[in-house]
N, C-alpha and C. Protein backbone atom coordinates (compact mmCIF):
# COMPACT_ATOMS: atom_id res chain seq x y z
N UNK A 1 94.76 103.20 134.56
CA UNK A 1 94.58 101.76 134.56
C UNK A 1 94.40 101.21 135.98
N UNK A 2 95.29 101.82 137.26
CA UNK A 2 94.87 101.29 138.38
C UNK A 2 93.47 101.84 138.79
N UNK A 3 93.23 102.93 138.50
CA UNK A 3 92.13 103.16 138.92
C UNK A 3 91.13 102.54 138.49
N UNK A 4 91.13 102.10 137.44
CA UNK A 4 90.12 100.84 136.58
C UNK A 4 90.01 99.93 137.24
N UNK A 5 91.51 99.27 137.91
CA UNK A 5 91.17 97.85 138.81
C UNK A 5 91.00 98.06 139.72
N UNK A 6 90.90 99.46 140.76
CA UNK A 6 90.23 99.57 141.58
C UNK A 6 88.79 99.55 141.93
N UNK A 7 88.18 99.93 141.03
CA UNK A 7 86.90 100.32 140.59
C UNK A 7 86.37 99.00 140.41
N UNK A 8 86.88 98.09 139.78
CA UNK A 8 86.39 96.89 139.49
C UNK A 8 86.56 95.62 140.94
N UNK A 9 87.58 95.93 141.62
CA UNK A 9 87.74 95.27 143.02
C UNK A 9 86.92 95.77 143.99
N UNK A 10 86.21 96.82 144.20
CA UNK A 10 85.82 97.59 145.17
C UNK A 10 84.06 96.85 144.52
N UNK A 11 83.99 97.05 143.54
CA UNK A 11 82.52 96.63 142.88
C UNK A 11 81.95 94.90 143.06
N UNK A 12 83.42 94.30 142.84
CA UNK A 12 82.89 92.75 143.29
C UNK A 12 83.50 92.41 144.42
N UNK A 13 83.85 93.11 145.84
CA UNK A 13 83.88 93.01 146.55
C UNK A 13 82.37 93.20 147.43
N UNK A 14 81.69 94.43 146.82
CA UNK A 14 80.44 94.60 146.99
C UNK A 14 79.39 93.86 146.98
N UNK A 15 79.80 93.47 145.75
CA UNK A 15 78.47 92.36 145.36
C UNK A 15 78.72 91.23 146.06
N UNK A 16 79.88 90.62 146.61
CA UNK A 16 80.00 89.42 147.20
C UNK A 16 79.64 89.74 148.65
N UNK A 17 79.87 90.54 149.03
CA UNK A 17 78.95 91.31 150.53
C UNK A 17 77.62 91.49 150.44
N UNK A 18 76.83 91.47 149.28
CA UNK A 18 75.61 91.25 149.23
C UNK A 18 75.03 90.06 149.32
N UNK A 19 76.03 88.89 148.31
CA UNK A 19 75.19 87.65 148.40
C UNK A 19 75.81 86.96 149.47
N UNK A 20 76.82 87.50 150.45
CA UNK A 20 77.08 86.69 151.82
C UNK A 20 75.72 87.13 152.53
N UNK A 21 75.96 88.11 152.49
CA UNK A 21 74.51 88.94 153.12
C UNK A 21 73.17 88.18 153.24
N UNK A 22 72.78 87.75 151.92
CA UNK A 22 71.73 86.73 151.17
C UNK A 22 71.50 85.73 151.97
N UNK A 23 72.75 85.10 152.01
CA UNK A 23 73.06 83.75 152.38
C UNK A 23 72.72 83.64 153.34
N UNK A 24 73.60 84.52 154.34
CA UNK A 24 73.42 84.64 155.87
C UNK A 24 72.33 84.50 156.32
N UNK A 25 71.41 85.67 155.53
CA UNK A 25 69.81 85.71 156.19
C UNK A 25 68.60 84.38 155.77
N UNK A 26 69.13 83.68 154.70
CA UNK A 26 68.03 82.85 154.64
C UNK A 26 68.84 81.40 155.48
N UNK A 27 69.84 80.96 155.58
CA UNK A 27 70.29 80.06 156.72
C UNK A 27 70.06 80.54 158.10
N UNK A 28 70.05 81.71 157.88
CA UNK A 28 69.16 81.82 160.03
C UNK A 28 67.74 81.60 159.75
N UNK A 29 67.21 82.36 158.77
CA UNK A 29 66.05 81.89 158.51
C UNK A 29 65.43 80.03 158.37
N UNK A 30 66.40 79.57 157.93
CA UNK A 30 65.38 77.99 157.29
C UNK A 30 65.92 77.75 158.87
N UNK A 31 67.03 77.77 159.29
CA UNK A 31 67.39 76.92 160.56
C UNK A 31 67.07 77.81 161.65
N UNK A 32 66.36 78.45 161.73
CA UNK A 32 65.68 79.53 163.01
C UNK A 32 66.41 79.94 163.93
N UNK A 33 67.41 80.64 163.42
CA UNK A 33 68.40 80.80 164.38
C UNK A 33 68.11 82.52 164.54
N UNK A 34 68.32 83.25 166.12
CA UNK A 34 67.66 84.46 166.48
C UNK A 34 68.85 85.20 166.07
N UNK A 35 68.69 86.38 165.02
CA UNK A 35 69.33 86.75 164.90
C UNK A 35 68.87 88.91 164.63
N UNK A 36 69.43 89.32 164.30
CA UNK A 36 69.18 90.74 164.59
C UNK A 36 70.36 91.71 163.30
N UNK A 37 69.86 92.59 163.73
CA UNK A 37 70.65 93.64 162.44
C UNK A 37 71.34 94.95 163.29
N UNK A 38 72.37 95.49 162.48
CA UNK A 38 72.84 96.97 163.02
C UNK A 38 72.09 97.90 163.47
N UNK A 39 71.20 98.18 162.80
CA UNK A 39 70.07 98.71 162.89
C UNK A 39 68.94 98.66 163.54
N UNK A 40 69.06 97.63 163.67
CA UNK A 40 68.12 97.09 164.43
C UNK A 40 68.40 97.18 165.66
N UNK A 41 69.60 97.10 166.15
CA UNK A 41 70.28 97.39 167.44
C UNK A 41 70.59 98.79 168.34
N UNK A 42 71.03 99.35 166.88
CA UNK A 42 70.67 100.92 167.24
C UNK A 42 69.84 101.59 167.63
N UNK A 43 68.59 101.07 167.07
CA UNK A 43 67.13 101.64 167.18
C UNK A 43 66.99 101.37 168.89
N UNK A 44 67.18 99.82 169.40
CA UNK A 44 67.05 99.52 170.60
C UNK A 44 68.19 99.90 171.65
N UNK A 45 68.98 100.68 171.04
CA UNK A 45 69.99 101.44 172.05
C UNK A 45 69.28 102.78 172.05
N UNK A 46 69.01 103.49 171.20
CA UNK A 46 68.54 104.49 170.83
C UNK A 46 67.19 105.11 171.76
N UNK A 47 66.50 103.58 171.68
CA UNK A 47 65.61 104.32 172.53
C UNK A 47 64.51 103.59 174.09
N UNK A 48 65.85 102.58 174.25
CA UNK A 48 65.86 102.55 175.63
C UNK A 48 65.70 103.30 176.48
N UNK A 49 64.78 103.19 177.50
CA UNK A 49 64.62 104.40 178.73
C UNK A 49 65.64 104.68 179.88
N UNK A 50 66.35 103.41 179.86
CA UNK A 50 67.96 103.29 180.73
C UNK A 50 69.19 103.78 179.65
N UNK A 51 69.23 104.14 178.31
CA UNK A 51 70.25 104.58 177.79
C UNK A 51 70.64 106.02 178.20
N UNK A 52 72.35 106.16 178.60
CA UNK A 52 72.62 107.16 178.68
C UNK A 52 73.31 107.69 177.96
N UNK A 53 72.54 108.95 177.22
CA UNK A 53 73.18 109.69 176.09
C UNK A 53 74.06 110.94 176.27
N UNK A 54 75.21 111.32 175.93
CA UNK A 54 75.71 112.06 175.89
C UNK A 54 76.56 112.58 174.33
N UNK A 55 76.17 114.10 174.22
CA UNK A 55 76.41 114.55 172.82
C UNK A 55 77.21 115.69 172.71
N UNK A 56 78.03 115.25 171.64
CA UNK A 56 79.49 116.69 171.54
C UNK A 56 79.34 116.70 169.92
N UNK A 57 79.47 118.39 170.46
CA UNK A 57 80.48 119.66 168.86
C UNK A 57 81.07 119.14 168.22
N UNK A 58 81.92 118.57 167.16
CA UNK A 58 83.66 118.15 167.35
C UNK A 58 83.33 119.04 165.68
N UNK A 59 84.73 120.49 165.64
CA UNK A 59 84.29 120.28 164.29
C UNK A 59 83.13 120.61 163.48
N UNK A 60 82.26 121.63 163.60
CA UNK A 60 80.90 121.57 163.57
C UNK A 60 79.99 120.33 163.20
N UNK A 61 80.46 119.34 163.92
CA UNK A 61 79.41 118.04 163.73
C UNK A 61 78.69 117.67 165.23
N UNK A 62 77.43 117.26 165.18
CA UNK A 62 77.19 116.65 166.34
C UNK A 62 77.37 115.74 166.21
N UNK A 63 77.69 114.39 167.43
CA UNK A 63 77.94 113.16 167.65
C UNK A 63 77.36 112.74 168.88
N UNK A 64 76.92 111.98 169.00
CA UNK A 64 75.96 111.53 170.11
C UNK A 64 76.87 110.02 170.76
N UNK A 65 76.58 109.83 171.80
CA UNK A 65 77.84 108.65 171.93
C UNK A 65 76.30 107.82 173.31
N UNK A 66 76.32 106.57 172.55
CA UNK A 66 75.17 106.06 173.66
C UNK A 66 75.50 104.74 174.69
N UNK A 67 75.32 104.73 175.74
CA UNK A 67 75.75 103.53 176.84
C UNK A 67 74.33 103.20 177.26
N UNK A 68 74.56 101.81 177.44
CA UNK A 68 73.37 100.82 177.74
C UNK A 68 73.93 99.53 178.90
N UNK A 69 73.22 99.74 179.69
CA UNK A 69 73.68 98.07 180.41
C UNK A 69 72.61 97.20 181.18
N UNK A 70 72.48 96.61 180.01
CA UNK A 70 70.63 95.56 180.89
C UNK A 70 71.13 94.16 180.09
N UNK A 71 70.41 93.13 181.35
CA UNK A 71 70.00 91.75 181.14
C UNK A 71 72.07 91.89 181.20
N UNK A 72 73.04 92.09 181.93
CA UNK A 72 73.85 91.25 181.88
C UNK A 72 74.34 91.96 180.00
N UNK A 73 74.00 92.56 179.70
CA UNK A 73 74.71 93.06 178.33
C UNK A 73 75.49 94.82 178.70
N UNK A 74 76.38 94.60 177.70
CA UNK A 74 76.76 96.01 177.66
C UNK A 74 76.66 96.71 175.86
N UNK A 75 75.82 98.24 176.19
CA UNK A 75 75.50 98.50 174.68
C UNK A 75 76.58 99.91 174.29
N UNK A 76 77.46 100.15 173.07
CA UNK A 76 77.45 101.12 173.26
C UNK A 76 77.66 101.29 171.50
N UNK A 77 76.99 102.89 171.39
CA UNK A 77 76.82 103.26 170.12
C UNK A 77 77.03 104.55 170.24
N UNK A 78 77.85 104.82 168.79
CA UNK A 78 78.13 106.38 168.29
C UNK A 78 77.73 106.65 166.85
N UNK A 79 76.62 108.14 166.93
CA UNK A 79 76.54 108.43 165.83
C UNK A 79 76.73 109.75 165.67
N UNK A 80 76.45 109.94 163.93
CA UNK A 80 77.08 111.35 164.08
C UNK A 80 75.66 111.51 163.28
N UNK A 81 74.41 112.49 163.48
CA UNK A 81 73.41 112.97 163.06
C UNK A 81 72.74 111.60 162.64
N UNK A 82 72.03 111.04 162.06
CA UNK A 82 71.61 109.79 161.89
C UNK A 82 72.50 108.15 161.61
N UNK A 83 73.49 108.80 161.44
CA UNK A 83 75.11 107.54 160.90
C UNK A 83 75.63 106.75 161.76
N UNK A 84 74.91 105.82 161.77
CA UNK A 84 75.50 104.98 162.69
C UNK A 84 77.06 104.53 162.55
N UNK A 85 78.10 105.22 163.79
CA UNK A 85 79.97 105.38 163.56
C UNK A 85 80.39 104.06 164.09
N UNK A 86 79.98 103.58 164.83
CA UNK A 86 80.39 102.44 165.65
C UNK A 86 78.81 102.01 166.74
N UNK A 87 79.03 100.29 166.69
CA UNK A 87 78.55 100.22 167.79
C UNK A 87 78.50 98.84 168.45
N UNK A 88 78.85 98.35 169.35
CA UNK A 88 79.72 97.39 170.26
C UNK A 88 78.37 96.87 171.56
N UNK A 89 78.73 95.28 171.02
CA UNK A 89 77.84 95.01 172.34
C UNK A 89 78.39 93.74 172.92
N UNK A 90 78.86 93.72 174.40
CA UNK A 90 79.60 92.52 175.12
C UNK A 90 78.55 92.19 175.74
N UNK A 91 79.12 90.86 176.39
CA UNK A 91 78.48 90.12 177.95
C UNK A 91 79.40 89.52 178.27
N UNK A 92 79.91 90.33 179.89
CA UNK A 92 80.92 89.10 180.57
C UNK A 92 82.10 89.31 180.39
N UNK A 93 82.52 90.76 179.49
CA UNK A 93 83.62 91.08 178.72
C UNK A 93 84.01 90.39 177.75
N UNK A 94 82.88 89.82 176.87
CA UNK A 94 83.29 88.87 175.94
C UNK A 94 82.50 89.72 174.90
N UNK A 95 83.14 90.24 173.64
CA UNK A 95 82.85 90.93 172.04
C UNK A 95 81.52 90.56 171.51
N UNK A 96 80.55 90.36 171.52
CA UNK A 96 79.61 89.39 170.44
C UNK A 96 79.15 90.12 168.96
N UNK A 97 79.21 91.62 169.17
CA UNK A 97 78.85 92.93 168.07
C UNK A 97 79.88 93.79 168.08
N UNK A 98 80.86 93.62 166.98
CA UNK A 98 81.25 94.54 166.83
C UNK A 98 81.50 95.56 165.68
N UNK A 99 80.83 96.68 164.94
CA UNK A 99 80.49 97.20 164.06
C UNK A 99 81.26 98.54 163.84
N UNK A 100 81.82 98.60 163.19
CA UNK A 100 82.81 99.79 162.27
C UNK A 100 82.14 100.60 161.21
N UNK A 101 81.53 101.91 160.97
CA UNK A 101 81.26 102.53 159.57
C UNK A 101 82.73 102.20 158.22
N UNK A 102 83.34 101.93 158.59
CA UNK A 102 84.47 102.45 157.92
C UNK A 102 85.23 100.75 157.80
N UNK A 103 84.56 99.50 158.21
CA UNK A 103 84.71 98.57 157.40
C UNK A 103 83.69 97.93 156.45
N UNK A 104 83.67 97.03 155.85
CA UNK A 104 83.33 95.76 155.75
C UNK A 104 82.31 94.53 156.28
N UNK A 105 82.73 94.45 157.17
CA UNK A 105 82.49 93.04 157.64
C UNK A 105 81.17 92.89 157.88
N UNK A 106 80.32 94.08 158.36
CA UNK A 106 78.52 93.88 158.65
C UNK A 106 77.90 95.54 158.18
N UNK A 107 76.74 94.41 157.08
CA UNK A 107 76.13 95.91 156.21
C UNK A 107 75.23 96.13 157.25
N UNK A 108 74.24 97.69 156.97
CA UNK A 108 73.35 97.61 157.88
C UNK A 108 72.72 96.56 158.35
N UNK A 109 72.07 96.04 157.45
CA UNK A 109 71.01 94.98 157.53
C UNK A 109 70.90 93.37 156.96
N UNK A 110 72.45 93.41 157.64
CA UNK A 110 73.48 91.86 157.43
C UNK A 110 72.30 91.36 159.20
N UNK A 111 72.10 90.07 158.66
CA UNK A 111 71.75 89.36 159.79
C UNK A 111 73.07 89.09 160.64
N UNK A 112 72.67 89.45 162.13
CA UNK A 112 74.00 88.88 162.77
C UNK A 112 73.07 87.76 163.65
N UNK A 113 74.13 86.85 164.28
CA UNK A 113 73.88 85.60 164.71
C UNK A 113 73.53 86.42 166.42
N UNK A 114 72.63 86.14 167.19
CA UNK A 114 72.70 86.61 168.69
C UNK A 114 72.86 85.12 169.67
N UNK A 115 74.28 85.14 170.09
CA UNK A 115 74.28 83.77 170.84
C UNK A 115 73.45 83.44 172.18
């Protein structure tokens, strides 16, 4: 039986992460506000010509761990074979991206707000 209401909390927790998701992207959209994706960020950490990559074993897994620092930003991203694990971007020592595999809070391709 708990596992039933788990199953059922985990499912419309989902779906309500989809239509925040929804939401999100067509209010940056009507009100043109610049905004960007996980993914989208990765790609541009990824393959920056100033990113410095460095990659470890752990475990038989590779993990790639990437640092970036242009325009006054700081980039940094970890993946493990294509998976994006984390990836964090400040200015000024101030948070503006901060992305967890292992929460919630931003799907891949959740619009985030870029201040």
């Amino acid at each position: 039986m708990a596992g039933q209401s788990n199953k059922v909390k985990h499912k419309t927790k989902t779906a309500l992460n989809k239509v925040k998701s929804s939401i999100k992207e067509k209010l940056f959209n009507i009100a043109d506000i610049q905004s960007t994706t996980v993914q989208e960020l990765a790609d541009f950490i990824q393959h920056h010509p100033e990113t410095k990559v460095t990659k470890k074993e752990m475990l038989g897994n590779t993990y790639s761990f990437y640092n970036l620092e242009t325009q006054g930003n700081k980039y940094y991203l970890e993946t493990n074979t294509s998976k994006i694990l984390q990836l964090d971007v400040s200015s000024q020592d101030k948070n503006m991206v901060s992305y967890r595999s292992y929460r919630d809070s931003y799907q891949m391709h959740t619009p985030i707000r870029i201040p």
